[in-house]
Protein backbone atom coordinates (compact mmCIF):
# COMPACT_ATOMS: atom_id res chain seq x y z
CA UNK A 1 0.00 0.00 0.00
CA UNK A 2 0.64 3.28 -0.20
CA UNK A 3 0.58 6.78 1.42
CA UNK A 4 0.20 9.98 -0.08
CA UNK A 5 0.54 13.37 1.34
CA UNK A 6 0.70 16.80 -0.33
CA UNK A 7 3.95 18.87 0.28
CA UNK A 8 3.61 22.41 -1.21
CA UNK A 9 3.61 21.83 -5.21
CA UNK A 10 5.27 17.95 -4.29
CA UNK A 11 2.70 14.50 -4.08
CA UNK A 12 4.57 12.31 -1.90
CA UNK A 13 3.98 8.38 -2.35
CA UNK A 14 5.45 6.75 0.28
CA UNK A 15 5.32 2.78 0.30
CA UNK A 16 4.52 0.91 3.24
CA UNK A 17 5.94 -1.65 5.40
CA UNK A 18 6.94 -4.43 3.79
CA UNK A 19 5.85 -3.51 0.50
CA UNK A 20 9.08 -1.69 0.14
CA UNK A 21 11.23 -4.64 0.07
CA UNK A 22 8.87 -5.64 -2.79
CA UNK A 23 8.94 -2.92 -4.93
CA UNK A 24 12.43 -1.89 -4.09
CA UNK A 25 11.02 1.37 -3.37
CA UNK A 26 10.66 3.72 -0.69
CA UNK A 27 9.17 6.70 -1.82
CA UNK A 28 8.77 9.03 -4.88
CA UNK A 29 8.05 12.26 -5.24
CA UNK A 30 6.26 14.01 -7.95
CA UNK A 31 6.01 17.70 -8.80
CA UNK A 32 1.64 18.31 -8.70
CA UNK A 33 2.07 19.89 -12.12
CA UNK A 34 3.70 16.80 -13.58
CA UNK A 35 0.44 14.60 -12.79
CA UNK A 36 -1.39 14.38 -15.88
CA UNK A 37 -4.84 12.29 -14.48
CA UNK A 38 -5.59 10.19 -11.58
CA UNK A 39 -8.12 7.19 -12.04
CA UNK A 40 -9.51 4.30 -9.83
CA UNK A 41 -9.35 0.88 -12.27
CA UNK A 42 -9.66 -1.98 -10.25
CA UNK A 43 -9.03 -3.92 -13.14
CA UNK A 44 -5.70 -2.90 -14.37
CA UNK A 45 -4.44 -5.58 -12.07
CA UNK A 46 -5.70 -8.49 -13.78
CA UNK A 47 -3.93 -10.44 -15.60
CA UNK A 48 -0.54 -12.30 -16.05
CA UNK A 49 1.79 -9.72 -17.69
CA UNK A 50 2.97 -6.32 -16.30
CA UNK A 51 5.95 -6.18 -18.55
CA UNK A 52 9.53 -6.70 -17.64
CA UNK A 53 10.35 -6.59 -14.26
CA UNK A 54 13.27 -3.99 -13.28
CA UNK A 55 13.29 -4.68 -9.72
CA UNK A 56 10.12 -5.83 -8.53
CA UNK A 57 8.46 -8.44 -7.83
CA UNK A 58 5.12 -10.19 -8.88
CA UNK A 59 3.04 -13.02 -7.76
CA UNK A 60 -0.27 -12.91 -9.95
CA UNK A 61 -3.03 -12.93 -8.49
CA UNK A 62 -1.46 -11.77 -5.13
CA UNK A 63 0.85 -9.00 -5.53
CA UNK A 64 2.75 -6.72 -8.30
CA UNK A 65 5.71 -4.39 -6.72
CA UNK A 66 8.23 -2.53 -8.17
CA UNK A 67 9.52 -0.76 -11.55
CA UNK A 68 8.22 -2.51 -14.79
CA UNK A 69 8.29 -1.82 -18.80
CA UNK A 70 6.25 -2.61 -21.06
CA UNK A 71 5.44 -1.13 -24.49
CA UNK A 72 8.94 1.47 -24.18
CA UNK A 73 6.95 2.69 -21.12
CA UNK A 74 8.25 3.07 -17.45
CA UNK A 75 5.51 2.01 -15.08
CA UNK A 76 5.84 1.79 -11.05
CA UNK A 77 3.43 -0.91 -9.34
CA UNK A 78 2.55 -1.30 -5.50
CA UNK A 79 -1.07 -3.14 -5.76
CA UNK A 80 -2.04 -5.92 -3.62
CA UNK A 81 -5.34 -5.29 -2.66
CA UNK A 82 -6.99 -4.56 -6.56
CA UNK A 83 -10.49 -3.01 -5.32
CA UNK A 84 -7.67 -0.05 -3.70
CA UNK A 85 -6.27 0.59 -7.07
CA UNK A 86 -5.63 3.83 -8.88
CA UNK A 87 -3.97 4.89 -11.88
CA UNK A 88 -1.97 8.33 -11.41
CA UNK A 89 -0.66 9.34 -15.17
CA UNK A 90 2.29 11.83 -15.29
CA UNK A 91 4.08 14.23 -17.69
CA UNK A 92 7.83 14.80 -17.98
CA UNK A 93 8.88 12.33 -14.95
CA UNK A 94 10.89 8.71 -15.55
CA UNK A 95 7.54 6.73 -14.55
CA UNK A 96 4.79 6.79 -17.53
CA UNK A 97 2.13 5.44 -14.73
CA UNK A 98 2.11 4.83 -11.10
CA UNK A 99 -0.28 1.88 -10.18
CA UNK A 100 -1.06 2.20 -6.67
CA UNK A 101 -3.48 0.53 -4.06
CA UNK A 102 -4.05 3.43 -1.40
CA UNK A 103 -6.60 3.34 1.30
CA UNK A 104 -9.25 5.12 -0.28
CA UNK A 105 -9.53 5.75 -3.78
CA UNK A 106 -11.93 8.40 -4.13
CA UNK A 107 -10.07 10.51 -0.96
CA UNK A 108 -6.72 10.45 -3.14
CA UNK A 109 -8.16 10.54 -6.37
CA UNK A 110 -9.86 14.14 -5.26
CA UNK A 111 -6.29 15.52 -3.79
CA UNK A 112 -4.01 14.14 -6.63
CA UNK A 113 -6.54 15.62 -9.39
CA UNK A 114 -5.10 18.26 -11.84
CA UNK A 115 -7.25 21.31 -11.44
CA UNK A 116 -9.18 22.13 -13.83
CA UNK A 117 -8.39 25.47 -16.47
């Protein structure tokens, strides 16, 4: 799982507890402006392939951690829990995607929003 917190013009995603031996990740931080959408999908989870994994770690059907590619894209995955999942797209940052569980969607989803205009 993970935490986010607003710092200024920073979103900070911190991973939790074990999960950052998993995704061999501790915590990123993103510049607000660089965060293109933010989405709950459930169902990007499913399914076998992630892409390649460059560190992580994935178990299907239990839990996908770390830094994948797939497609020429840089994606970062911390999802164990699938119903918790949202998709945060960014601009101009190494990651394409994160793909996050977080406690509660809809909470996150309104703080990590773009605004709109």
């Amino acid at each position: 799982m993970v935490r986010v917190s607003i710092q200024g013009d920073q979103a900070i995603f911190e991973v939790q507890g074990l999960h950052k031996l998993w995704a061999f990740k501790s915590r990123l931080k993103i510049p607000r402006g660089h965060i293109k959408s933010v989405r709950a999908d459930p169902d990007v989870a499913t399914g076998l392939w992630k892409g390649f994994r460059m560190p992580g770690t994935h178990l299907p059907g239990i839990l996908v951690a770390g830094t994948f590619f797939k497609g020429g894209k840089r994606f970062f995955w911390d999802v164990r829990n699938r119903q918790n999942t949202i998709v945060v797209a960014l601009d101009d940052e190494p990651y394409h995607q994160l793909i996050i569980e977080v406690e509660d969607p809809a909470a996150e989803i309104a703080r990590l929003r773009p605004p709109v205009g």
